[in-house]
Protein backbone atom coordinates (compact mmCIF):
# COMPACT_ATOMS: atom_id res chain seq x y z
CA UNK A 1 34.61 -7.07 12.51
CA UNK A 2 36.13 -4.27 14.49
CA UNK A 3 34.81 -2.50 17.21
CA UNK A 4 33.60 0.16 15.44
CA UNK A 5 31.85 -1.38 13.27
CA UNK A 6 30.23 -3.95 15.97
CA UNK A 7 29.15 -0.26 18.10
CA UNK A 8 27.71 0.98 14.18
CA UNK A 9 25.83 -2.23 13.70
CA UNK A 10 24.10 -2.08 17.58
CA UNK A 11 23.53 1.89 17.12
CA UNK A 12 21.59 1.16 13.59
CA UNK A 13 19.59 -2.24 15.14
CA UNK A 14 18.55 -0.38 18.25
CA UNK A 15 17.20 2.95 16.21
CA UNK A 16 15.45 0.32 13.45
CA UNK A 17 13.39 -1.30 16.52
CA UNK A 18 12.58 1.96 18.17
CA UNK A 19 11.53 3.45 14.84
CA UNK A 20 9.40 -0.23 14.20
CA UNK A 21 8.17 0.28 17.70
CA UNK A 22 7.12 4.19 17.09
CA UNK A 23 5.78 3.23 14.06
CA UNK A 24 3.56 0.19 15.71
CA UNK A 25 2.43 2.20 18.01
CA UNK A 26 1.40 4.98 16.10
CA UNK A 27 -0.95 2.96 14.14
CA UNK A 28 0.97 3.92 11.49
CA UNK A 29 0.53 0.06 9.71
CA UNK A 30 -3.21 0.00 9.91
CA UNK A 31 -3.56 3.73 8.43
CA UNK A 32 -1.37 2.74 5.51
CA UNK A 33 -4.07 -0.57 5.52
CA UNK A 34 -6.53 1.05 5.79
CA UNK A 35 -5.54 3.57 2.62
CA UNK A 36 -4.48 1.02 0.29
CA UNK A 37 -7.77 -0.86 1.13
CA UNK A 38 -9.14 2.65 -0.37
CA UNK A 39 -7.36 2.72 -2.97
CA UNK A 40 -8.09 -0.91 -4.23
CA UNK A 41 -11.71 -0.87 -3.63
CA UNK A 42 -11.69 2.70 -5.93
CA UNK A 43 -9.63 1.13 -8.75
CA UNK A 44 -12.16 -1.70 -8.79
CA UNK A 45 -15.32 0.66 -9.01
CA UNK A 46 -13.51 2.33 -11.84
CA UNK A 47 -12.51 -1.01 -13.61
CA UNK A 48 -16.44 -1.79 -12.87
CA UNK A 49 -17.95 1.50 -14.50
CA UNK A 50 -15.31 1.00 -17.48
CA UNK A 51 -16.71 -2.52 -18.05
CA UNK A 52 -20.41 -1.46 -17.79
CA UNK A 53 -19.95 1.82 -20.43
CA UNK A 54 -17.78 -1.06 -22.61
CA UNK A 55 -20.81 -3.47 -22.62
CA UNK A 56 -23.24 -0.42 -23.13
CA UNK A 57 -21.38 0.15 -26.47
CA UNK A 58 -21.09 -2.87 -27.49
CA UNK A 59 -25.22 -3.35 -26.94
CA UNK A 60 -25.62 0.27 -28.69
CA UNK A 61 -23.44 -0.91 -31.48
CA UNK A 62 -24.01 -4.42 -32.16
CA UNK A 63 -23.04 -4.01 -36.12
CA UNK A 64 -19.79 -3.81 -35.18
């Protein structure tokens, strides 16, 4: 590699562990945790209500 590209390679490492670093300390990893957690534990009440309503039909409806 040439010099330039060694200086281009160190320029891009050193601002990808500051950004890592900004982003550790900002909490920015256990916000996004914490939201997906959210977001998983919603889907799962929904997937919960749609299975209850299903099994209320199919008691309502036992014919078919």
């Amino acid at each position: 590699m040439s010099t330039a590209q060694n200086k281009v390679f160190g320029i891009g490492t050193m601002l990808g562990a500051g950004m890592e670093a900004l982003l550790i300390q900002s909490n920015y990893y256990q916000m996004l945790a914490a939201s997906e957690a959210k977001a998983r534990k919603k889907k799962q009440q929904e997937e919960l209500e749609d299975i209850e309503r299903f099994q209320s039909m199919s008691q309502s409806n036992p014919d078919k």
